[in-house]
C-alpha atoms as a PDB file:
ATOM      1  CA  UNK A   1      -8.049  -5.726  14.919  1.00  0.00           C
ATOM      2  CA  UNK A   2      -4.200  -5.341  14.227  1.00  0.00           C
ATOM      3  CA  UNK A   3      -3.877  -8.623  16.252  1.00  0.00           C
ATOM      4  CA  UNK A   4      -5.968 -10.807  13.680  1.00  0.00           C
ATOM      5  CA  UNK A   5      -2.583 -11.892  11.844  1.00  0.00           C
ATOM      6  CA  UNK A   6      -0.232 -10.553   9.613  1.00  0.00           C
ATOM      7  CA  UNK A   7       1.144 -11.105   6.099  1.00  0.00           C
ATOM      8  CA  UNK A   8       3.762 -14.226   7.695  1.00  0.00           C
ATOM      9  CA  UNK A   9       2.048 -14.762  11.029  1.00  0.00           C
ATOM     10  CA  UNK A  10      -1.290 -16.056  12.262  1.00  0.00           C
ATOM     11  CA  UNK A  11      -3.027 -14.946  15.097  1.00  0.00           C
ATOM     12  CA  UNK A  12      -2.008 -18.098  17.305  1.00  0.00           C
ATOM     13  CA  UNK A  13       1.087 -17.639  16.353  1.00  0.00           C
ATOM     14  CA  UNK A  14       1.203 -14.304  17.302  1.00  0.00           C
ATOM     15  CA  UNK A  15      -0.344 -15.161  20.784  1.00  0.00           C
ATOM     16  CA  UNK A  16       2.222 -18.195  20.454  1.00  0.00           C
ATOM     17  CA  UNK A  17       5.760 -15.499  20.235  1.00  0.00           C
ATOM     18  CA  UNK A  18       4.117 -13.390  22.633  1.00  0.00           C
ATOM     19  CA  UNK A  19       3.601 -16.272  25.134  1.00  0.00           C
ATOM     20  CA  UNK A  20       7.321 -16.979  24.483  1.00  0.00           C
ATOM     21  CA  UNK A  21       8.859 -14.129  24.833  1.00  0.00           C
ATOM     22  CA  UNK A  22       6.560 -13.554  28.264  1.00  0.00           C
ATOM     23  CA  UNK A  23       4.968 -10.394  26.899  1.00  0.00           C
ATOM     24  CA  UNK A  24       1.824  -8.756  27.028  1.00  0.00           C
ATOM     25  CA  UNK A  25       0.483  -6.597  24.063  1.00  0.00           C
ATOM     26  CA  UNK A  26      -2.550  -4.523  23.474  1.00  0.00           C
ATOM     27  CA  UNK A  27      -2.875  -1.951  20.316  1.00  0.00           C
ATOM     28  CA  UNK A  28      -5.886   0.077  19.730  1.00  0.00           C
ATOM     29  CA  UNK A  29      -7.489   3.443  18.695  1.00  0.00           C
ATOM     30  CA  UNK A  30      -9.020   4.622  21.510  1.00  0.00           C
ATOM     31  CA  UNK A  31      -7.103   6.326  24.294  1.00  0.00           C
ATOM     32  CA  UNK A  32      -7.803   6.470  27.868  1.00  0.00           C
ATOM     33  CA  UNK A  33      -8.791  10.135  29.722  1.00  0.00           C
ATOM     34  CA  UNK A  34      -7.971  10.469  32.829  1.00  0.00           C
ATOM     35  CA  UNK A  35      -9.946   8.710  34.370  1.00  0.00           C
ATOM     36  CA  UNK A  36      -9.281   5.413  32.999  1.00  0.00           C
ATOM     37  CA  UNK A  37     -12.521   6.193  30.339  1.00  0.00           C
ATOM     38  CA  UNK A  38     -12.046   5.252  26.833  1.00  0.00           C
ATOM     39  CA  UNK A  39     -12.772   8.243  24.701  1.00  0.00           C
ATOM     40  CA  UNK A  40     -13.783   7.672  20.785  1.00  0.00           C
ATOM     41  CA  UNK A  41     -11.527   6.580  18.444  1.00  0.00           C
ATOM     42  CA  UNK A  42      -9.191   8.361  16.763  1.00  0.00           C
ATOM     43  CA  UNK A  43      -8.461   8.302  12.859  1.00  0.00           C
ATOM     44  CA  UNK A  44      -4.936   9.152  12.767  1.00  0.00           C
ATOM     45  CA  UNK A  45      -4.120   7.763  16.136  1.00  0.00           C
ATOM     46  CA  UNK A  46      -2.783   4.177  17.347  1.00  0.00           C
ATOM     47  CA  UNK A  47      -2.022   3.192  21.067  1.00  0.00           C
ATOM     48  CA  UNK A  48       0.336   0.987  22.045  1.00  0.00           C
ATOM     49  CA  UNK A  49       0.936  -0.614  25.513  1.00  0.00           C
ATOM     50  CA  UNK A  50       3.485  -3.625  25.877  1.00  0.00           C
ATOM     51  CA  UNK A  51       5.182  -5.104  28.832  1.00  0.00           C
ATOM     52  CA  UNK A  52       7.972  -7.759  28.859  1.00  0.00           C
ATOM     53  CA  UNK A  53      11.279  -8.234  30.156  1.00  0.00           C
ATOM     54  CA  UNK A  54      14.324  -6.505  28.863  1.00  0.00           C
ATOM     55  CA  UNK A  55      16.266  -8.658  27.861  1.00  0.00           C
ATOM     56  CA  UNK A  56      12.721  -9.723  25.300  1.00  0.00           C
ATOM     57  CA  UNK A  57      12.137  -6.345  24.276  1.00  0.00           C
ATOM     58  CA  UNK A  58      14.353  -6.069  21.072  1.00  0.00           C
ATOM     59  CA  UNK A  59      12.098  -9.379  19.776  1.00  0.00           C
ATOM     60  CA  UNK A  60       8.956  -7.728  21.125  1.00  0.00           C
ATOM     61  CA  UNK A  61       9.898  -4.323  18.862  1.00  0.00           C
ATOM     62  CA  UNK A  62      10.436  -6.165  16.080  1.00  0.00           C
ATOM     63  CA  UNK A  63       6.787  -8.640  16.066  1.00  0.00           C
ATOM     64  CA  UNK A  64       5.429  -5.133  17.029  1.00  0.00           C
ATOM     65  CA  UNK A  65       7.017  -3.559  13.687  1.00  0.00           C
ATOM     66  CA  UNK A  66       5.994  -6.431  11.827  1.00  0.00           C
ATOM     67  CA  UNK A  67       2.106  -6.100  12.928  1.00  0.00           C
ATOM     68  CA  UNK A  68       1.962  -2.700  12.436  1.00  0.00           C
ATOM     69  CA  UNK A  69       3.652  -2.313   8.859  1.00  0.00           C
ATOM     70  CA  UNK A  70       2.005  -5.962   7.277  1.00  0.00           C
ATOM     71  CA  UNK A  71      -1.289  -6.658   8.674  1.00  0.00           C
ATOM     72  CA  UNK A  72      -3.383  -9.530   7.072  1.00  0.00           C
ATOM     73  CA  UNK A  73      -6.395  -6.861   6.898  1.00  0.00           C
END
């Protein structure tokens, strides 16, 4: 859901910045058990996983930071 856009950014270009910076981003409410399971939602809880090169990762922070504090829902 958080991916659907924000305030300045449309989805595609969301996918577009991510594609650029050769990232890979997935934020949900449900969190994995151990094994691998997804367990209900939580209210008060948001996962983040993200994976990109170093050298990318201030840029990455920062759309992350920007979905997360102005999201078009």
């Amino acid at each position: 859901m958080l991916l659907r856009g924000t305030k300045r950014f449309t989805y595609q270009q969301i996918r577009d910045r991510l594609d650029k910076l050769k990232a890979e981003l997935t934020i949900s409410g449900d969190t994995p058990d151990s094994d691998g399971q997804a367990q209900p939602p939580k209210p008060d809880a948001v996962v983040l996983q993200f994976q990109t090169k170093r050298e990318h990762l201030p840029a990455l922070l920062d759309l992350i930071a920007e979905i997360l504090q102005q999201p078009s829902f």
